[in-house]
N, C-alpha and C. Protein backbone atom coordinates (compact mmCIF):
# COMPACT_ATOMS: atom_id res chain seq x y z
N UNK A 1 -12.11 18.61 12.97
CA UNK A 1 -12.58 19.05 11.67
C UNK A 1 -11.40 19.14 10.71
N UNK A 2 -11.18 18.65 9.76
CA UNK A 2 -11.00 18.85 8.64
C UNK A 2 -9.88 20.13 7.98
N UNK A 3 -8.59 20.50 8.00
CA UNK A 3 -8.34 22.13 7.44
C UNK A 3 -8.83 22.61 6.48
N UNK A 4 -9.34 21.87 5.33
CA UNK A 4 -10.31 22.80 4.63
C UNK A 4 -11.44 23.20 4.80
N UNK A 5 -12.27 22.80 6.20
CA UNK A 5 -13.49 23.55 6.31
C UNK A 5 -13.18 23.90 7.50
N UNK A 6 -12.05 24.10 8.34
CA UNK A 6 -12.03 24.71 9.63
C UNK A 6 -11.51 25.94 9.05
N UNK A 7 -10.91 26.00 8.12
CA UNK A 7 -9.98 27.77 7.38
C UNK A 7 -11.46 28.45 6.54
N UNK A 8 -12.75 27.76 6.71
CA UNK A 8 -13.45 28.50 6.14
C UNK A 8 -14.13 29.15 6.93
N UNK A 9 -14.83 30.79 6.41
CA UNK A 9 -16.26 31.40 7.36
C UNK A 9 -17.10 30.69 7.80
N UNK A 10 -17.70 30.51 9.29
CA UNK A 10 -18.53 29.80 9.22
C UNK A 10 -19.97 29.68 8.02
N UNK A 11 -20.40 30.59 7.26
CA UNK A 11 -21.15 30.79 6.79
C UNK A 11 -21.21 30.44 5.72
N UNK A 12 -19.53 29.62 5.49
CA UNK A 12 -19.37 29.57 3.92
C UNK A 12 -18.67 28.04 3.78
N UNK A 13 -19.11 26.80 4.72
CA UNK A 13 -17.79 25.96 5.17
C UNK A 13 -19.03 24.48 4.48
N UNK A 14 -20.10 24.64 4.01
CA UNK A 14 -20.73 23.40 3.21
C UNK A 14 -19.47 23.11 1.89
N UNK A 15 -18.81 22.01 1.88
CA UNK A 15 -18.23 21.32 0.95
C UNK A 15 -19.28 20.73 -0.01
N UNK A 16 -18.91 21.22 -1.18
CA UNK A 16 -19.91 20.34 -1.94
C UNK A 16 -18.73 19.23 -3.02
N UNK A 17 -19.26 17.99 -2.63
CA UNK A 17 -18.37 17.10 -3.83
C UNK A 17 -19.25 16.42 -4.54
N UNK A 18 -19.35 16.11 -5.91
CA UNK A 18 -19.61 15.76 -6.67
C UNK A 18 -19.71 14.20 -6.96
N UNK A 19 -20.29 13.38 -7.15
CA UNK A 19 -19.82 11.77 -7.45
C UNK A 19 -20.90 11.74 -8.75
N UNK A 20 -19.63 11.28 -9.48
CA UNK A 20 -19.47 11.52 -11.26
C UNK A 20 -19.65 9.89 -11.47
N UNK A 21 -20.89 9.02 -11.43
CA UNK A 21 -21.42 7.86 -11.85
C UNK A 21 -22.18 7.21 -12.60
N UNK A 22 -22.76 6.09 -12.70
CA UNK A 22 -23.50 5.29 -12.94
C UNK A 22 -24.46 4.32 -12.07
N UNK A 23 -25.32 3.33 -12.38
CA UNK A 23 -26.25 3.37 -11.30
C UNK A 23 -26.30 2.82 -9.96
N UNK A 24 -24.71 2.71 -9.80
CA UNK A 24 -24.72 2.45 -8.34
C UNK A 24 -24.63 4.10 -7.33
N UNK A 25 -24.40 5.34 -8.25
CA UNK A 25 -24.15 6.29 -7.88
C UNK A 25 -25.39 6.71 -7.61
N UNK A 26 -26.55 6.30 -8.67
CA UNK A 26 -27.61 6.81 -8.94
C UNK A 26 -28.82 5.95 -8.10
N UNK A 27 -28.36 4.77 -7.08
CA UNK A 27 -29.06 3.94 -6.71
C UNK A 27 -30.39 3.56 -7.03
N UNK A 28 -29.77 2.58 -7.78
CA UNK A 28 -30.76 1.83 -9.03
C UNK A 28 -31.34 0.68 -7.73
N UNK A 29 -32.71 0.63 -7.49
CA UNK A 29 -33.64 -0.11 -6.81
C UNK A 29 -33.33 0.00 -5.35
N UNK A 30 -33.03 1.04 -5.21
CA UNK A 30 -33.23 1.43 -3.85
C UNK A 30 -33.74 2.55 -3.57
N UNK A 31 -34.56 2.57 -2.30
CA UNK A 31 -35.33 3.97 -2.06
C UNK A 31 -34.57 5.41 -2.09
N UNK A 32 -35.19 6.43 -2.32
CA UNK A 32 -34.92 7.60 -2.50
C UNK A 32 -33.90 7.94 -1.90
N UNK A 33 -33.65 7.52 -0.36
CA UNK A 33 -32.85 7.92 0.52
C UNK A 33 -31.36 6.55 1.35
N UNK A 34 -31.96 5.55 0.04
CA UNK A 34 -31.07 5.26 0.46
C UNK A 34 -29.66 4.95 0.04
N UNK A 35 -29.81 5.65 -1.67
CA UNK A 35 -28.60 5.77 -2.25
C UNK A 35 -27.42 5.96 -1.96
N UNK A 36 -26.24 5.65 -2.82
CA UNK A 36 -25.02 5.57 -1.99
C UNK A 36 -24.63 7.28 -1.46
N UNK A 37 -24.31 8.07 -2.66
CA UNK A 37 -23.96 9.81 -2.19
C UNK A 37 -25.28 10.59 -0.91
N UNK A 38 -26.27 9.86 -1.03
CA UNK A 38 -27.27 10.36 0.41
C UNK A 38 -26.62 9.57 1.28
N UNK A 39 -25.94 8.52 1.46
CA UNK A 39 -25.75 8.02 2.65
C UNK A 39 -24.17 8.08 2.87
N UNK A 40 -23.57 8.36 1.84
CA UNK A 40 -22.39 9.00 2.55
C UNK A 40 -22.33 10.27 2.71
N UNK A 41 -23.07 10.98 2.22
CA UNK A 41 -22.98 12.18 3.20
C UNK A 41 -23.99 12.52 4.64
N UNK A 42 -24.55 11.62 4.88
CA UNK A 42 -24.98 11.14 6.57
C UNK A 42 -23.88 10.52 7.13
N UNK A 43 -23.15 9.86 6.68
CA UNK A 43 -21.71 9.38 7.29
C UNK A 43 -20.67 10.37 7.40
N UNK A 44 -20.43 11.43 6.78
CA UNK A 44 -19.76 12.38 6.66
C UNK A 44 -20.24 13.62 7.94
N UNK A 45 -21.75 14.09 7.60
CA UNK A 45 -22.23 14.81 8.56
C UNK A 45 -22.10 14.35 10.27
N UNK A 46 -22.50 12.59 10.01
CA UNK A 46 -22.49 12.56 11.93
C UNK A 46 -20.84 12.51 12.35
N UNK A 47 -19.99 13.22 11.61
CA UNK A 47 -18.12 13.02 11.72
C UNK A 47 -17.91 14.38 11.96
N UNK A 48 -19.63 15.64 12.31
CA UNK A 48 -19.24 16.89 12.10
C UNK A 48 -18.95 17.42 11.03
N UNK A 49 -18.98 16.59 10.10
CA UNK A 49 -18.20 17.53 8.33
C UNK A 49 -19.53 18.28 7.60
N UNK A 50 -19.25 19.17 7.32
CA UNK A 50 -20.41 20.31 6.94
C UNK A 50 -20.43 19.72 5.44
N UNK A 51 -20.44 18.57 4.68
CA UNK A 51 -20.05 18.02 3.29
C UNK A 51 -21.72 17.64 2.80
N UNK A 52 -21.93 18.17 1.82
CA UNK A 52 -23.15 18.05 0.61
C UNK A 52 -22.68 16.79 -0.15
N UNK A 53 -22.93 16.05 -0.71
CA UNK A 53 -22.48 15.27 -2.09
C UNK A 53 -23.78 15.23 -2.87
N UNK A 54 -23.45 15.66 -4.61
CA UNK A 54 -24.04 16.08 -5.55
C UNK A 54 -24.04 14.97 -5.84
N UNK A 55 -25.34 13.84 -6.60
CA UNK A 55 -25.72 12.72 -6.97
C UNK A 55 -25.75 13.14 -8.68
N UNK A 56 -24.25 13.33 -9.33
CA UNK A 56 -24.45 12.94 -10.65
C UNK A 56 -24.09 11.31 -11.16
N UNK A 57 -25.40 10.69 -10.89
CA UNK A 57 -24.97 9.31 -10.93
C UNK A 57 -26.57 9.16 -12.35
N UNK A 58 -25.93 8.64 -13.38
CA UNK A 58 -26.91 8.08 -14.75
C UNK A 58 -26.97 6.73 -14.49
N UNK A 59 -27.97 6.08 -14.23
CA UNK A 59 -28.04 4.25 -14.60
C UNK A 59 -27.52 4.12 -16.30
N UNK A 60 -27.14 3.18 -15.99
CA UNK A 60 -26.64 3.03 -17.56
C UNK A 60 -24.81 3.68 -18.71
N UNK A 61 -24.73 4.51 -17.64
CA UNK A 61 -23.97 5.65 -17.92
C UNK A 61 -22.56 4.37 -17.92
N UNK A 62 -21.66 4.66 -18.97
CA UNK A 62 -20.29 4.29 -18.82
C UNK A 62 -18.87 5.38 -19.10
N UNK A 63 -18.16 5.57 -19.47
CA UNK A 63 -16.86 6.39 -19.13
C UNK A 63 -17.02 7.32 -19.94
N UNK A 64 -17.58 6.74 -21.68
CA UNK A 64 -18.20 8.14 -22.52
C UNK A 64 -19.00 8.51 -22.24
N UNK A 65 -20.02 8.50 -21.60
CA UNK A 65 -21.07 8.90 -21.33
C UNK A 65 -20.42 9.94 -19.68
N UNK A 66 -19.88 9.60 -19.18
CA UNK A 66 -19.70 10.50 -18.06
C UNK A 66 -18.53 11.89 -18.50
N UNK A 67 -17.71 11.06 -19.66
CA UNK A 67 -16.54 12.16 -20.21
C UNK A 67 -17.62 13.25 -20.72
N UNK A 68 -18.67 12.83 -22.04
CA UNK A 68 -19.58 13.63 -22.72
C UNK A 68 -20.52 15.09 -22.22
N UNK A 69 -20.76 14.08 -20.54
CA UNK A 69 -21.40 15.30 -19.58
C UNK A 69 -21.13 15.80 -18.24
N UNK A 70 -19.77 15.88 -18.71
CA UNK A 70 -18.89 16.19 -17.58
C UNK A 70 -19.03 18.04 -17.42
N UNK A 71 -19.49 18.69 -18.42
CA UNK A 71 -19.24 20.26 -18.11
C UNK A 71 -20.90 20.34 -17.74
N UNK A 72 -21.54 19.98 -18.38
CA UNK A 72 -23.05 19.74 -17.77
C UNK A 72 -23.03 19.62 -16.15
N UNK A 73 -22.60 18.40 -16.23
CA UNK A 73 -22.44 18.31 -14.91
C UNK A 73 -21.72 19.26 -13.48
N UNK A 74 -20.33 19.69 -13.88
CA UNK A 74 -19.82 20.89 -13.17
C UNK A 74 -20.50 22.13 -12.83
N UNK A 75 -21.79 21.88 -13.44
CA UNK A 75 -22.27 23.19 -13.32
C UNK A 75 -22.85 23.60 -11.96
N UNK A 76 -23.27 22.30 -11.10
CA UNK A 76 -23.37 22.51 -9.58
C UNK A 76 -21.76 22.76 -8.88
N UNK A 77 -20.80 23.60 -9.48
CA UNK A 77 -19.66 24.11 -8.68
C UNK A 77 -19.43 23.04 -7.39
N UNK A 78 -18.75 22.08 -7.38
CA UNK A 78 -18.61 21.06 -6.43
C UNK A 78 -17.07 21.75 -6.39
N UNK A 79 -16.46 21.65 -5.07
CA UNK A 79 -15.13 21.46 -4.53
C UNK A 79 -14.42 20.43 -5.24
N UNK A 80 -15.31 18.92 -4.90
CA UNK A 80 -14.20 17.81 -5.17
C UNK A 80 -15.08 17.04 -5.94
N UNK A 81 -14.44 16.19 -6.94
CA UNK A 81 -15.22 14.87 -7.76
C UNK A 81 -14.72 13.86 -7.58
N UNK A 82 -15.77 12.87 -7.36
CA UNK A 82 -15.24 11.26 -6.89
C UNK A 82 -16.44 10.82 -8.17
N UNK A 83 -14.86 10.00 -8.77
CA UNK A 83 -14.76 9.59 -10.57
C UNK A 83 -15.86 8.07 -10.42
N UNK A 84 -16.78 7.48 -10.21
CA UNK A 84 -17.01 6.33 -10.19
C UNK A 84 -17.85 5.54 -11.40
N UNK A 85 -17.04 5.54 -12.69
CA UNK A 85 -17.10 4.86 -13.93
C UNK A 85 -16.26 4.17 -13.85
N UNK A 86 -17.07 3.09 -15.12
CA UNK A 86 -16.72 1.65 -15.60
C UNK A 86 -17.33 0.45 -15.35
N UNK A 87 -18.38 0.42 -14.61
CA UNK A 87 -18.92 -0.56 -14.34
C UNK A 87 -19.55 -1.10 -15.82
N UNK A 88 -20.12 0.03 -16.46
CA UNK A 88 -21.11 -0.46 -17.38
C UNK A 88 -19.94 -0.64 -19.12
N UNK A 89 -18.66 -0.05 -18.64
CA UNK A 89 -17.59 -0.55 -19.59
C UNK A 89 -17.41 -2.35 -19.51
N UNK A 90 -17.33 -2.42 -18.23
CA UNK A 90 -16.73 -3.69 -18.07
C UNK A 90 -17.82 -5.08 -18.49
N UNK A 91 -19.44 -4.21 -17.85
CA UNK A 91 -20.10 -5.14 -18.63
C UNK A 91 -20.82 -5.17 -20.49
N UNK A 92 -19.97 -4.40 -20.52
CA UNK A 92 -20.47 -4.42 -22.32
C UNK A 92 -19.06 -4.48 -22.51
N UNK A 93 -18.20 -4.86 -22.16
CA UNK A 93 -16.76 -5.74 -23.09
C UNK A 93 -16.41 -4.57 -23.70
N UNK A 94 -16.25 -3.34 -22.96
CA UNK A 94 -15.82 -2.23 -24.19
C UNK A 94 -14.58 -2.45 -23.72
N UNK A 95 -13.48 -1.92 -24.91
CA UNK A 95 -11.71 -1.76 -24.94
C UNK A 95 -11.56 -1.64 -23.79
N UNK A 96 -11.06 -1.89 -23.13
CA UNK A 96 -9.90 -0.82 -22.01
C UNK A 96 -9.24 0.59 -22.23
N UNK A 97 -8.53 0.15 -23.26
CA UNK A 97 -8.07 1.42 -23.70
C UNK A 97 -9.03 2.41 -23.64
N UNK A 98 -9.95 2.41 -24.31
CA UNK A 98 -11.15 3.21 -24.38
C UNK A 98 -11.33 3.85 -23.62
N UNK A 99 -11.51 2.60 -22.38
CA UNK A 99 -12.22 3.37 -21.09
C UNK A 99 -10.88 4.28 -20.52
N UNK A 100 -10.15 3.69 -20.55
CA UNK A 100 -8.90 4.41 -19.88
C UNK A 100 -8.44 5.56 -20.92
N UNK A 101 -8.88 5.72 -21.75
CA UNK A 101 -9.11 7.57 -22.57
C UNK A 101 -9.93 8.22 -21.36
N UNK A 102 -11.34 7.71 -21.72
CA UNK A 102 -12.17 8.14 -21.06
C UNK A 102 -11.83 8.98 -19.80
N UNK A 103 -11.54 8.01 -18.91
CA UNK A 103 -11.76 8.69 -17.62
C UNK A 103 -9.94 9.65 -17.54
N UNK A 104 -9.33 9.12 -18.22
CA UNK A 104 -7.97 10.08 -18.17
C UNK A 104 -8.81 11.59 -18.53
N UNK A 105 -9.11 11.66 -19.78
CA UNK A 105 -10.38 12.88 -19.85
C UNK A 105 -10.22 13.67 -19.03
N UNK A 106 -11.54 12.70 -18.08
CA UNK A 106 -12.17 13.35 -17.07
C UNK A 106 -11.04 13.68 -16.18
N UNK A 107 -10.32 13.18 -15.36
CA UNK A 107 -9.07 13.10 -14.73
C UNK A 107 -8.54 14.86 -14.77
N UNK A 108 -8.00 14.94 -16.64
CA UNK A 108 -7.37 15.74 -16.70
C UNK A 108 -7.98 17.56 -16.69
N UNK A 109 -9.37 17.13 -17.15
CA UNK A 109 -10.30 18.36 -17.00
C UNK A 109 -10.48 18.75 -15.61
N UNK A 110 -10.65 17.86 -14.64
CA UNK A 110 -10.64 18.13 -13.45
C UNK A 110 -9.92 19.05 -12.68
N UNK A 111 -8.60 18.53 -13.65
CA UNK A 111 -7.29 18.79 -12.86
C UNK A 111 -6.91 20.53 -13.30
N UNK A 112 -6.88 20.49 -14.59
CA UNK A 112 -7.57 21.72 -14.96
C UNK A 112 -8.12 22.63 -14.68
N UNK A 113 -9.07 22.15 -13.95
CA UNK A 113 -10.19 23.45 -13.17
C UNK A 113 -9.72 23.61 -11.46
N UNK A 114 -8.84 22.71 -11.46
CA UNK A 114 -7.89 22.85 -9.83
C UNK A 114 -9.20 21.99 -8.89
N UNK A 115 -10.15 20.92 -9.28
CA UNK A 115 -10.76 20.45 -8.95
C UNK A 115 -9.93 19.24 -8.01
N UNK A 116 -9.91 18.66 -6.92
CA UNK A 116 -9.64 17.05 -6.30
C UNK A 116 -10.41 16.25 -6.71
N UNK A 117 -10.12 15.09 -6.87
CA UNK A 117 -10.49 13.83 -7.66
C UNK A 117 -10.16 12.69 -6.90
N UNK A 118 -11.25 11.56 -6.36
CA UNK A 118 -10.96 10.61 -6.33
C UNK A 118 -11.57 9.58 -7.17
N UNK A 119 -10.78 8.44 -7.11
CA UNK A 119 -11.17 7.71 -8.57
C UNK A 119 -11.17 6.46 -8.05
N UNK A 120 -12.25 5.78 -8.41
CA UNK A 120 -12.70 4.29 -7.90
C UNK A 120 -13.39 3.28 -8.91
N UNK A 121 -12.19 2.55 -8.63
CA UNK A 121 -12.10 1.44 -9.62
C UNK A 121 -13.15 0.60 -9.77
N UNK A 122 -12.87 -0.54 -10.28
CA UNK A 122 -14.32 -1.53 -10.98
C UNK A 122 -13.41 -2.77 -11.13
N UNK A 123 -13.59 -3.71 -11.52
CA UNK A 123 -13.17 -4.87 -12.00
C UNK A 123 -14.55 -5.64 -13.07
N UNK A 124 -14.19 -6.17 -13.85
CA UNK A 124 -14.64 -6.70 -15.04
C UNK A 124 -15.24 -7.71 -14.72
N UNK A 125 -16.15 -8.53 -14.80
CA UNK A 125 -17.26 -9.66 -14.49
C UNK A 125 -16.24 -10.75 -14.96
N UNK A 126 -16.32 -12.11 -14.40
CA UNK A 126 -15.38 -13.25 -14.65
C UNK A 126 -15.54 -13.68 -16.28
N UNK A 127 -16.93 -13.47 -16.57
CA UNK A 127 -16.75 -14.33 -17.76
C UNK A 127 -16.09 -13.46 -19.11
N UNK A 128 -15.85 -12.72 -18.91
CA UNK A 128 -14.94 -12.12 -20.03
C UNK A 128 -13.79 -12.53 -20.30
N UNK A 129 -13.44 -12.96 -19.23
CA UNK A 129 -11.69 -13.98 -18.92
C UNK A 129 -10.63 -13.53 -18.20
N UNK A 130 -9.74 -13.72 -17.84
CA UNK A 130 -8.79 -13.09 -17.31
C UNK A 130 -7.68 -12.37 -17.93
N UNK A 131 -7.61 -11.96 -19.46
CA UNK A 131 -6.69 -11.35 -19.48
C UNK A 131 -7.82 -10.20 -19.66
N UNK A 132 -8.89 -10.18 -20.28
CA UNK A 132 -9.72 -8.78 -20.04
C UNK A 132 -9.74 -8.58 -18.92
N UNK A 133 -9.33 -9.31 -17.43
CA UNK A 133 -9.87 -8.61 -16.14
C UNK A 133 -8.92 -7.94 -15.79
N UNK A 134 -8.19 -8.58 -16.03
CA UNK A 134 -6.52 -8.10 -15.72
C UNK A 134 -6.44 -6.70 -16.33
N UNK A 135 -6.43 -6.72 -17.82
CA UNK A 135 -5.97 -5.24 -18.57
C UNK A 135 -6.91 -4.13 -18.16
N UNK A 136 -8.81 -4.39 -17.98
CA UNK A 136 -9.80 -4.10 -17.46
C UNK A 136 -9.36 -2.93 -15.80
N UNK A 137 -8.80 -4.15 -14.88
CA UNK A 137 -8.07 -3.92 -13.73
C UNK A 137 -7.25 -2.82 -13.17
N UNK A 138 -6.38 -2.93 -14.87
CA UNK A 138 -4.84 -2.46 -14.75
C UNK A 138 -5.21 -0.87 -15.72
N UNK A 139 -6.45 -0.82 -16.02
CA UNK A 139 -6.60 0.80 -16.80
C UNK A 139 -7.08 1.58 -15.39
N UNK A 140 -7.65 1.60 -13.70
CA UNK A 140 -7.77 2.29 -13.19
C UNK A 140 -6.67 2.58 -12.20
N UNK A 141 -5.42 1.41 -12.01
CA UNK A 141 -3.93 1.79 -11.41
C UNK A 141 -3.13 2.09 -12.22
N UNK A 142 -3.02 2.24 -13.51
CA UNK A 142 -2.48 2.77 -14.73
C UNK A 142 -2.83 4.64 -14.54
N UNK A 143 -3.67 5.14 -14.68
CA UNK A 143 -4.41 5.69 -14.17
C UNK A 143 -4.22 6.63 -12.71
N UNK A 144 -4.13 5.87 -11.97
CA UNK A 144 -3.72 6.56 -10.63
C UNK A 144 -2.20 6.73 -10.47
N UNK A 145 -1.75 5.65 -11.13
CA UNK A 145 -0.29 5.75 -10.83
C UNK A 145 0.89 7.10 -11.88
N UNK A 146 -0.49 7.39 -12.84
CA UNK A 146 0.29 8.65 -13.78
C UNK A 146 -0.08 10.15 -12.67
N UNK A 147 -1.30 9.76 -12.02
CA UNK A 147 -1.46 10.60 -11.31
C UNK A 147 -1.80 10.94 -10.23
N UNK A 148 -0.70 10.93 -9.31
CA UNK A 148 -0.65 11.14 -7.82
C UNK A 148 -1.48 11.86 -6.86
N UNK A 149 -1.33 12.83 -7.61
CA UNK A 149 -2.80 14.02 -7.13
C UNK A 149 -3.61 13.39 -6.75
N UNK A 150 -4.47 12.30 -7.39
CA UNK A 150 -5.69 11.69 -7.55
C UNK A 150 -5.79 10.85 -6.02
N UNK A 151 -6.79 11.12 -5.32
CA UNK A 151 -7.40 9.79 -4.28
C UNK A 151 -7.50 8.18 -5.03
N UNK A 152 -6.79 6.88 -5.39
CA UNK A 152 -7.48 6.00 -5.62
C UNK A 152 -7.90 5.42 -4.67
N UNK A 153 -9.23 4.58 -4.77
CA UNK A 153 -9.55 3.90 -4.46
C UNK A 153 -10.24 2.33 -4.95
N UNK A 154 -9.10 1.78 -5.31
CA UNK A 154 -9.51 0.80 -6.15
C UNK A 154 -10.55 -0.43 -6.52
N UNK A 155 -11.46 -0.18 -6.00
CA UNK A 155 -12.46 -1.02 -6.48
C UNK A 155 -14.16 -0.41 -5.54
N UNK A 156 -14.68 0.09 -6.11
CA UNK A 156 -15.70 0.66 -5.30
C UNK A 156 -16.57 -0.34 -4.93
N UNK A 157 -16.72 -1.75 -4.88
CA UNK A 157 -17.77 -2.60 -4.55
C UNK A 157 -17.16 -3.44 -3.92
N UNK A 158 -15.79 -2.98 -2.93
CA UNK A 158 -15.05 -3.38 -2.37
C UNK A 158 -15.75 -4.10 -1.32
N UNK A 159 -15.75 -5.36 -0.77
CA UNK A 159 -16.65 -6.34 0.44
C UNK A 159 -18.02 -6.53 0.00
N UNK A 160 -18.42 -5.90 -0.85
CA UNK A 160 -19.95 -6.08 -1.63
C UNK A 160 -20.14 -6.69 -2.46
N UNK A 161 -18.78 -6.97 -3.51
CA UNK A 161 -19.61 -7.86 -4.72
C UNK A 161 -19.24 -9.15 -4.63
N UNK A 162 -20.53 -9.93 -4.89
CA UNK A 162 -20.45 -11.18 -4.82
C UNK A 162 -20.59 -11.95 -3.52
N UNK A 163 -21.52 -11.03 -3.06
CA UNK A 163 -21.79 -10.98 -1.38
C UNK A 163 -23.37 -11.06 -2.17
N UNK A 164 -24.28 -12.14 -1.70
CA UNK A 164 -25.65 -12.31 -1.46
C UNK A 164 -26.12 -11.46 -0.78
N UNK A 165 -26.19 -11.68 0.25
CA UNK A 165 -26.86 -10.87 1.08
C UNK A 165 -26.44 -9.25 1.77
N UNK A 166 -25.59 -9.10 0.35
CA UNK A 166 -25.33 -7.29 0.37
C UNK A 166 -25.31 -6.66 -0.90
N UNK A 167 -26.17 -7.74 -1.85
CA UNK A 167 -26.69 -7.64 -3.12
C UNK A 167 -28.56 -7.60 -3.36
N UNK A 168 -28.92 -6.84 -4.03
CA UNK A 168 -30.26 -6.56 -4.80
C UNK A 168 -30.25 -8.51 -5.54
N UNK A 169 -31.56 -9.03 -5.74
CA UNK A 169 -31.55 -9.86 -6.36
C UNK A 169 -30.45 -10.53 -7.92
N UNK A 170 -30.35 -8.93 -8.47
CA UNK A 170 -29.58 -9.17 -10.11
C UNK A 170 -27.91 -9.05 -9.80
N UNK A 171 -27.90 -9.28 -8.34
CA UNK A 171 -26.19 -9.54 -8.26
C UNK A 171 -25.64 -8.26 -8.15
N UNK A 172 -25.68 -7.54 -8.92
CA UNK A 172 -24.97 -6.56 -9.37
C UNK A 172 -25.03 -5.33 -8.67
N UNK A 173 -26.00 -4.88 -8.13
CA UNK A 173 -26.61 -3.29 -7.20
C UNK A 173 -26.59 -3.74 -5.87
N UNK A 174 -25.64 -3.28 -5.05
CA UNK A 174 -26.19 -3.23 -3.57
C UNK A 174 -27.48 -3.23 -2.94
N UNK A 175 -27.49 -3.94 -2.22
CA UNK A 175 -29.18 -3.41 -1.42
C UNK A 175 -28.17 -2.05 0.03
N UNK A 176 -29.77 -2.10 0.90
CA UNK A 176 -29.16 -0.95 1.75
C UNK A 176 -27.90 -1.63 2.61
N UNK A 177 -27.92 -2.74 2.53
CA UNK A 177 -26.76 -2.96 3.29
C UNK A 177 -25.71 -3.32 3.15
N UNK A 178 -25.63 -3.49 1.71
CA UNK A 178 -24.29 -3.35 0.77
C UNK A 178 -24.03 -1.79 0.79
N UNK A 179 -24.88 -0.92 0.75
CA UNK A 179 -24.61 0.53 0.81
C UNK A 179 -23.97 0.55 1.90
N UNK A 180 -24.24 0.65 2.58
CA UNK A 180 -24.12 0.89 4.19
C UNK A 180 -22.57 0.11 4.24
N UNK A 181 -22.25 -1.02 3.73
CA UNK A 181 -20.74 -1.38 3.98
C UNK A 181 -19.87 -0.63 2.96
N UNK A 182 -20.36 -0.52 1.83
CA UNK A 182 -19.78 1.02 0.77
C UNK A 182 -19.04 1.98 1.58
N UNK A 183 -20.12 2.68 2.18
CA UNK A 183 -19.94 3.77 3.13
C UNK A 183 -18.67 3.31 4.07
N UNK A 184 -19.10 2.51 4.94
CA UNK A 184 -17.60 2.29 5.77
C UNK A 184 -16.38 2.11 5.35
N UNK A 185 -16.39 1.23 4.02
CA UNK A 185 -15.34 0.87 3.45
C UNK A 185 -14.48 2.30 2.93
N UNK A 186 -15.23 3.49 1.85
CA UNK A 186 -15.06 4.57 1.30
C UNK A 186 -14.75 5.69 2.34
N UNK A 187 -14.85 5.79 3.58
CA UNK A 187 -14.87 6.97 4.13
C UNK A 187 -13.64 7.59 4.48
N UNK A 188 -12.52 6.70 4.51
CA UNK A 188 -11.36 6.91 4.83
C UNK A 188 -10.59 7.64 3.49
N UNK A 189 -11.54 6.88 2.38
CA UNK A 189 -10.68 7.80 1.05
C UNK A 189 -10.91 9.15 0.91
N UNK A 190 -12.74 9.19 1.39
CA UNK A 190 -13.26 10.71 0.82
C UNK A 190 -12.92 11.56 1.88
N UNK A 191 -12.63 11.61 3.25
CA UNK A 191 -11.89 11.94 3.82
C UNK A 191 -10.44 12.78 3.47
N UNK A 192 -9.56 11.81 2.71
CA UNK A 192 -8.77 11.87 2.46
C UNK A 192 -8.74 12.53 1.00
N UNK A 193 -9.60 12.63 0.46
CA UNK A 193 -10.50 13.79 -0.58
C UNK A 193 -10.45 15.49 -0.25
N UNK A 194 -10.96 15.37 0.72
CA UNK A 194 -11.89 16.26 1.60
C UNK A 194 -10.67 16.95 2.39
N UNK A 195 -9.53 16.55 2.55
CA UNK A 195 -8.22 17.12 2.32
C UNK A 195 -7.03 18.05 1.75
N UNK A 196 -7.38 17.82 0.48
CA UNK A 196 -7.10 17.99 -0.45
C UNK A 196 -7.54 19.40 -0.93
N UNK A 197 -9.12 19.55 -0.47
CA UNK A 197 -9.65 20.76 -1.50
C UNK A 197 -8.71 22.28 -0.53
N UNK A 198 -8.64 22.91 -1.48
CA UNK A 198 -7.59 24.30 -0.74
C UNK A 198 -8.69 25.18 0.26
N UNK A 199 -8.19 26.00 1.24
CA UNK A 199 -8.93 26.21 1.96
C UNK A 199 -9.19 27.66 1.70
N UNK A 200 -10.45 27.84 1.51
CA UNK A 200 -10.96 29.22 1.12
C UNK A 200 -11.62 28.84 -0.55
């Protein structure tokens, strides 16, 4: 187990973390249960970890939109937040810069409230070009690299995108078994999250 939930009462040792998204958070065309934060925290639980994860995931939602309802959101008191914006930056061609306000924002409010943070990147769709993918790219290790504290994990659709048959028809949303490789891929970070939070 874990030192931050082995230093807790038993009575008091449910971790709750937060995943601060959009609609892969919010699993857009997949059943109720088989969203990504329900199924990593079944991956978490059969590891013994007493860990909840709070599904603040908006379809549609991009970096202002998650900065905007970020105290809204805190209001389920989560331990830790795992940052997963930009997808919907990258496909509406917004700045970089922008986005990389954005989630610094969030980042720094976090940090603020003595909250852990992990933060998982995105990459930009090809046809925008390559120096948008690149600068796109380079705002979530820009980003991690000002701040150490932070879990990155750089690309959350890591072995999934652009994988057929671990894609929903529109390319873009995992089916369950793009989830399901999510999960394996991510567990070593939130883990390494789940670390982090102080004990007590």
């Amino acid at each position: 187990m874990l030192p931050a939930l082995a230093a807790l009462p038993a009575e008091a040792r449910e971790i709750r973390i937060m995943m601060l998204g959009d609609s892969i958070t919010a699993g857009y065309g997949l059943p109720r249960g088989e969203a990504l934060p329900v199924r990593l925290e079944a991956a978490l639980r059969a590891k013994g970890l007493d860990v909840r994860i709070i599904d603040a995931g908006v379809s549609g939602d991009t970096t202002a939109g998650g900065r905007a309802r970020l105290d809204w959101a805190l209001a389920d008191r989560p331990q830790a937040v795992i940052v997963a914006l930009g997808g919907n930056d990258g496909l509406r061609g917004i700045e970089p810069r922008a986005s990389e306000a954005n989630l610094a924002a969030i980042l720094d409010a976090l940090k603020a409230r003595g909250l852990p943070a992990m933060l998982a990147g995105m990459l930009a769709p090809p046809n925008l070009g390559a120096d948008y993918g690149r600068d796109f790219a380079g705002t979530f290790a820009r980003l991690a690299a000002a701040r150490p504290e932070v879990v990155f994990y750089p690309f959350l659709l890591d072995g999934v995108a652009g994988e057929p048959a671990l894609n929903q028809p529109d390319r873009i949303h995992p089916n369950e078994a793009g989830v399901a490789e999510l999960v394996r891929r991510m567990l070593p970070a939130v883990e390494s999250l789940l670390a982090r939070i102080p004990a007590g």
